[in-house]
Protein backbone atom coordinates (compact mmCIF):
# COMPACT_ATOMS: atom_id res chain seq x y z
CA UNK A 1 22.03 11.71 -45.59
CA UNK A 2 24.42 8.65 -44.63
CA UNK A 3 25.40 8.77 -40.65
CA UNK A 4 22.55 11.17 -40.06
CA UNK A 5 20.87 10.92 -36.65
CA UNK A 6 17.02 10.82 -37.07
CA UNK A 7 16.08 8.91 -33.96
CA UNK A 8 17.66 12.92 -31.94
CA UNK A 9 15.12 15.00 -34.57
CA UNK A 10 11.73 12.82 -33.30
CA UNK A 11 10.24 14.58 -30.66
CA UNK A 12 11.15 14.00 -26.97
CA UNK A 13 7.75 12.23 -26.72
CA UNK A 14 8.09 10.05 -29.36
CA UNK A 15 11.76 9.32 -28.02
CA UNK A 16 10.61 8.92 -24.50
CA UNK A 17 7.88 6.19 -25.96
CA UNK A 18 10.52 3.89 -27.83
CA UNK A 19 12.02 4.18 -24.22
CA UNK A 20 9.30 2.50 -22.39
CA UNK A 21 9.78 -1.16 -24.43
CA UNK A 22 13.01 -0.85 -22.64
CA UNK A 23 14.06 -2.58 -18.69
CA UNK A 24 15.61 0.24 -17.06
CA UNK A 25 19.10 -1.19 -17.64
CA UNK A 26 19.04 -0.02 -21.25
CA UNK A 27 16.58 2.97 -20.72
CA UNK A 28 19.66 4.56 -18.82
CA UNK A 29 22.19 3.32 -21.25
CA UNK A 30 21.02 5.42 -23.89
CA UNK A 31 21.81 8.37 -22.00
CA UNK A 32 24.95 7.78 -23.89
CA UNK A 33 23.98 8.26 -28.03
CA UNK A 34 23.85 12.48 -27.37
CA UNK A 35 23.35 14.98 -24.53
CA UNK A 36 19.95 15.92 -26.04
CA UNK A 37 18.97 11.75 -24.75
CA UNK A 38 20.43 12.32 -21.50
CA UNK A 39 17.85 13.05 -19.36
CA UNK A 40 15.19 11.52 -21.18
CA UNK A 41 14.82 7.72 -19.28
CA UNK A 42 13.89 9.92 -16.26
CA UNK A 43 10.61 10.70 -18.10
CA UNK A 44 10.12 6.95 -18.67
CA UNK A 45 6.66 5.99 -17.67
CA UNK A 46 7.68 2.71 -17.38
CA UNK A 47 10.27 1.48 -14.93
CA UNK A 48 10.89 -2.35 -15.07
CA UNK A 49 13.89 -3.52 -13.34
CA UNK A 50 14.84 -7.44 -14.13
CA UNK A 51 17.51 -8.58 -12.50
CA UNK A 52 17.40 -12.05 -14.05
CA UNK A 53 18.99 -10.37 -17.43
CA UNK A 54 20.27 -7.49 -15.64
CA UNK A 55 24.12 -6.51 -18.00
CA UNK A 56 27.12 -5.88 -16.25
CA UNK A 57 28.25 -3.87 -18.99
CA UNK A 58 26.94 -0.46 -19.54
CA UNK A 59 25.78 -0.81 -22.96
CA UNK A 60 26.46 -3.59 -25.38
CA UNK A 61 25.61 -0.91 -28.39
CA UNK A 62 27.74 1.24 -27.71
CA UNK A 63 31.98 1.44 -28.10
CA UNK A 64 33.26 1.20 -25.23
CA UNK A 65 35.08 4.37 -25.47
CA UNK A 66 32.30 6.41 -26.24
CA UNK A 67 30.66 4.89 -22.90
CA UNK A 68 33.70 5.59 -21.04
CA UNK A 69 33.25 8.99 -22.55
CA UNK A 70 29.84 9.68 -20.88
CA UNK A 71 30.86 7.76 -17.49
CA UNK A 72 33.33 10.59 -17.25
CA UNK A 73 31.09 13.40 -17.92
CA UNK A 74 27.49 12.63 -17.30
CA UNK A 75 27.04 12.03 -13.16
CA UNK A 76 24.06 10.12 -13.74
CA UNK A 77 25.55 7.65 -15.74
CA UNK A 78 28.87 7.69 -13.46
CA UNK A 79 26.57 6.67 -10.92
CA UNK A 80 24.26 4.05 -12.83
CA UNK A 81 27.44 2.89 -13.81
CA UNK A 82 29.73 2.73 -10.61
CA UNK A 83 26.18 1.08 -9.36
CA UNK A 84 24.98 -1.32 -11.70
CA UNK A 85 25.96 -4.68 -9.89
CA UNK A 86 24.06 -3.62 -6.30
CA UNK A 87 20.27 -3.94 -7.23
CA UNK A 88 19.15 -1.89 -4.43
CA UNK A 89 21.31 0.71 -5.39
CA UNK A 90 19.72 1.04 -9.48
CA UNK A 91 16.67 1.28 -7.90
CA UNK A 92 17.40 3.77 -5.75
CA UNK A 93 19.55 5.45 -8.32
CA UNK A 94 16.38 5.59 -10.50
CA UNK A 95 13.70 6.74 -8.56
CA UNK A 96 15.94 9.33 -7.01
CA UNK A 97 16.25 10.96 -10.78
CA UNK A 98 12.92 9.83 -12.23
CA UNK A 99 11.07 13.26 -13.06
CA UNK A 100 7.48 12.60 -14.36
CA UNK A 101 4.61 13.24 -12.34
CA UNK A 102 3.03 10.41 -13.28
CA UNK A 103 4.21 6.87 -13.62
CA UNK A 104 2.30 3.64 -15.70
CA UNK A 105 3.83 0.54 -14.47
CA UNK A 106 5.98 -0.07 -11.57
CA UNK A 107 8.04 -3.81 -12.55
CA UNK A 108 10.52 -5.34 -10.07
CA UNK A 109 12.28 -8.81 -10.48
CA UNK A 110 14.64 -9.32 -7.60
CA UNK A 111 17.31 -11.54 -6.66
CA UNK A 112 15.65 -13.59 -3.66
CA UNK A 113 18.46 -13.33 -1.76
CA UNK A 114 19.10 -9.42 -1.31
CA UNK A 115 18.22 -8.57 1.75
CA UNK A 116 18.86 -5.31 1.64
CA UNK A 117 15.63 -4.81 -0.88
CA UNK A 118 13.46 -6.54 1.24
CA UNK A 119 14.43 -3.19 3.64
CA UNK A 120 13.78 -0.88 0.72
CA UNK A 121 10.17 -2.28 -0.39
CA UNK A 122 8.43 0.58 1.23
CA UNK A 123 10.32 3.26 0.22
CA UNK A 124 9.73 1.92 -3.63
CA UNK A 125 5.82 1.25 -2.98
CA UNK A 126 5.40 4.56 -1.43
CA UNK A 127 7.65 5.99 -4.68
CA UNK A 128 4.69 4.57 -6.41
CA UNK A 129 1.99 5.66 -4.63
CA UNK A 130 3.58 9.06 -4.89
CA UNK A 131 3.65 8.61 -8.88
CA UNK A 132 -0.23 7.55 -8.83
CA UNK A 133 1.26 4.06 -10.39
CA UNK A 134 -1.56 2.33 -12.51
CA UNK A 135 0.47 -1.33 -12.92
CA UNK A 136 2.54 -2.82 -10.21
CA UNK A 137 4.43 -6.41 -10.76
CA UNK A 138 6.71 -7.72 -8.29
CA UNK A 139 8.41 -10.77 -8.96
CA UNK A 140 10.82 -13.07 -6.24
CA UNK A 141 10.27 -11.22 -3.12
CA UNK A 142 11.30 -13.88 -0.60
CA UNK A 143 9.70 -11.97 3.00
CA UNK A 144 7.18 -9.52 2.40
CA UNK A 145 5.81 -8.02 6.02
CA UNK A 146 2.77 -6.08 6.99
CA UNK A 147 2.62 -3.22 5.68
CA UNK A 148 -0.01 -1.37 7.25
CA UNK A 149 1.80 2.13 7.44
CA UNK A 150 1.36 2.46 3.74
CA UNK A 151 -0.60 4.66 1.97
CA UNK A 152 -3.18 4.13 -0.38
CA UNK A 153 -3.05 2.92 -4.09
CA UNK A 154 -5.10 5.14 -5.13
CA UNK A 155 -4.68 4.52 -9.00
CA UNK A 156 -3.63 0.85 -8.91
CA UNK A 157 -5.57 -0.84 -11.64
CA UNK A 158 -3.34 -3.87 -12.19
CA UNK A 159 -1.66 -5.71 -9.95
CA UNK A 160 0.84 -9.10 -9.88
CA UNK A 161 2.51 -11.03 -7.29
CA UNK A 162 4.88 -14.09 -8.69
CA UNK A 163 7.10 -15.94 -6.80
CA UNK A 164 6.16 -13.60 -3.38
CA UNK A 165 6.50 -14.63 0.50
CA UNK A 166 4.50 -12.96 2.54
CA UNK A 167 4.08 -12.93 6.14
CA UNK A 168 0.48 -13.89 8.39
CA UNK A 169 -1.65 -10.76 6.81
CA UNK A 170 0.78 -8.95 4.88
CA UNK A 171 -1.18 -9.80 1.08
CA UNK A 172 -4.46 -8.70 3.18
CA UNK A 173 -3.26 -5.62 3.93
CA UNK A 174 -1.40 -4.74 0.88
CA UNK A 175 -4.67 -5.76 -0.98
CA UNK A 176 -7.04 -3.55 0.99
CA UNK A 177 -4.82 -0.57 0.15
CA UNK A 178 -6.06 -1.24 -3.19
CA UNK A 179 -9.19 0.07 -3.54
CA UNK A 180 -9.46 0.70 -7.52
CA UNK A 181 -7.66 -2.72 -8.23
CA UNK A 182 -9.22 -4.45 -11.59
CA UNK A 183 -6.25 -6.91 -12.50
CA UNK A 184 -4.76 -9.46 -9.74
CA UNK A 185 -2.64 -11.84 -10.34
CA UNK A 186 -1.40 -13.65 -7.53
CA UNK A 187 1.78 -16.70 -7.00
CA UNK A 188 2.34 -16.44 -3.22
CA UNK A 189 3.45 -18.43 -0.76
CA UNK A 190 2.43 -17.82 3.01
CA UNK A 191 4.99 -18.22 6.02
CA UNK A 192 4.60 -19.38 8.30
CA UNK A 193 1.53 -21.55 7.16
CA UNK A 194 -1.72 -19.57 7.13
CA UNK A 195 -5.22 -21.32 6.90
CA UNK A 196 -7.09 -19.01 5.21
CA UNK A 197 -7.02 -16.01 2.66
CA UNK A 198 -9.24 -13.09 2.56
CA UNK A 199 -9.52 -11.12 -0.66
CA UNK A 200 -11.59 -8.16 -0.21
CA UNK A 201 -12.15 -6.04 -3.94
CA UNK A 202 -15.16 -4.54 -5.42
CA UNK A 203 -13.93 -3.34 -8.22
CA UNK A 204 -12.02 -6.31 -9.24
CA UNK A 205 -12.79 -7.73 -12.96
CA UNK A 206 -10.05 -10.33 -13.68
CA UNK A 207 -8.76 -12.43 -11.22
CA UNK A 208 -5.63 -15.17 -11.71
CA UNK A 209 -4.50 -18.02 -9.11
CA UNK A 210 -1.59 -20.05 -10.72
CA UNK A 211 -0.07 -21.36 -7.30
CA UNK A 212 -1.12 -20.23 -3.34
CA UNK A 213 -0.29 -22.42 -0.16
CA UNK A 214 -3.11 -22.14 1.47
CA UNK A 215 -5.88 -24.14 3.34
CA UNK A 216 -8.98 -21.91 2.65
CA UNK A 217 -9.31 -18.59 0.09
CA UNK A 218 -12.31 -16.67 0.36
CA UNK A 219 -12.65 -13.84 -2.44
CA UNK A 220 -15.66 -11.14 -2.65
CA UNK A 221 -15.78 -9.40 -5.77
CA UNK A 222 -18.85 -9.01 -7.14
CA UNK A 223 -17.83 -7.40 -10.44
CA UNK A 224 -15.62 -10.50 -11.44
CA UNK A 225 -15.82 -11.13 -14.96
CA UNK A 226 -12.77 -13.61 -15.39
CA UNK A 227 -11.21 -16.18 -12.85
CA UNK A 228 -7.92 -18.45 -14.03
């Protein structure tokens, strides 16, 4: 039938799926299209936050009466919404409603400036420790400390630093919270300038270097089966 909505008869599942191709911007958005989508992005197992495309607007699909609509009457969107230009705030926003017990991939591209995320990186991690994350990528972190107080990533299996800062031992330690880690991809920088790098993982298979400032990198992983 013309007009029909099929996409609200697939099952939440199915729904919740097509939702994980989506940055979190426009997993939230569709909270708009019908109440029986509103809650579904907080079953998202993927939460990838990019800041580098991140849309002032609400949603570019749909009218903007029909989002003004939902700003009124849905708090979650009211507050996505009344959010949406403070990064740390999404986040927040996001994890505070996320509802799955289990989450797949953890992605984070920040503005290097914020300051005010560089405060909120442990809360996140420990958001995805929590969640038993299995993929972790965070992208333009300008100061990442030690972070020793952390708990364990137990079900890390893949895990990317690009464009990351890190302070004298802070990679080492994140790293040997890491025991399961298979995937690495690393594009640090350390300050202030450290001579060497210690990566300690036995279970590592795949291992990428595109650009570290270092004078010495030392790696044991004896089940290494790629190295770029």
């Amino acid at each position: 039938m013309e007009g029909e909505d099929r996409i609200s008869f697939l099952p939440d599942e199915l729904i919740i799926h097509i939702l994980s191709f989506l940055n979190m911007n426009h997993a939230v958005s569709t909270s708009v299209l019908s109440k029986s989508w509103r809650y579904l992005w907080t079953f998202n197992p993927r939460m990838c936050f990019d800041f580098e495309t991140f849309q002032p607007q609400l949603c570019n699909f749909a009218s903007k009466e029909t989002a003004n609509t939902y700003i009124r009457v849905n708090p979650y969107i009211r507050n996505f919404a009344s959010n949406r230009n403070n990064y740390v705030a999404v986040i927040d926003h996001c994890i505070q409603q996320y509802q799955a017990k289990k989450l797949q991939t953890l992605s984070i591209r920040l503005d290097v400036s914020n300051e005010d995320a560089l405060l909120e990186m442990k809360t996140w991690l420990d958001f995805a420790i929590d969640k038993k994350v299995e993929d972790l990528k965070l992208y333009n972190i300008s100061e990442l400390f030690s972070l020793s107080d952390i708990k364990c990533f137990d079900s890390l299996k893949s895990l990317c630093l690009r464009d990351v800062e890190a302070f004298d031992g802070a990679i080492e330690t994140l790293l040997s919270k890491c025991t399961c880690l298979q995937k690495l991809d690393l594009a640090i920088s350390i300050k202030p300038n450290w001579n060497k790098l210690y990566i300690s993982l036995p279970e590592l298979q795949h291992l990428s270097i595109h650009f570290i400032r270092y004078h010495s990198l030392e790696i044991y992983a004896p089940n290494l089966l790629s190295l770029k």
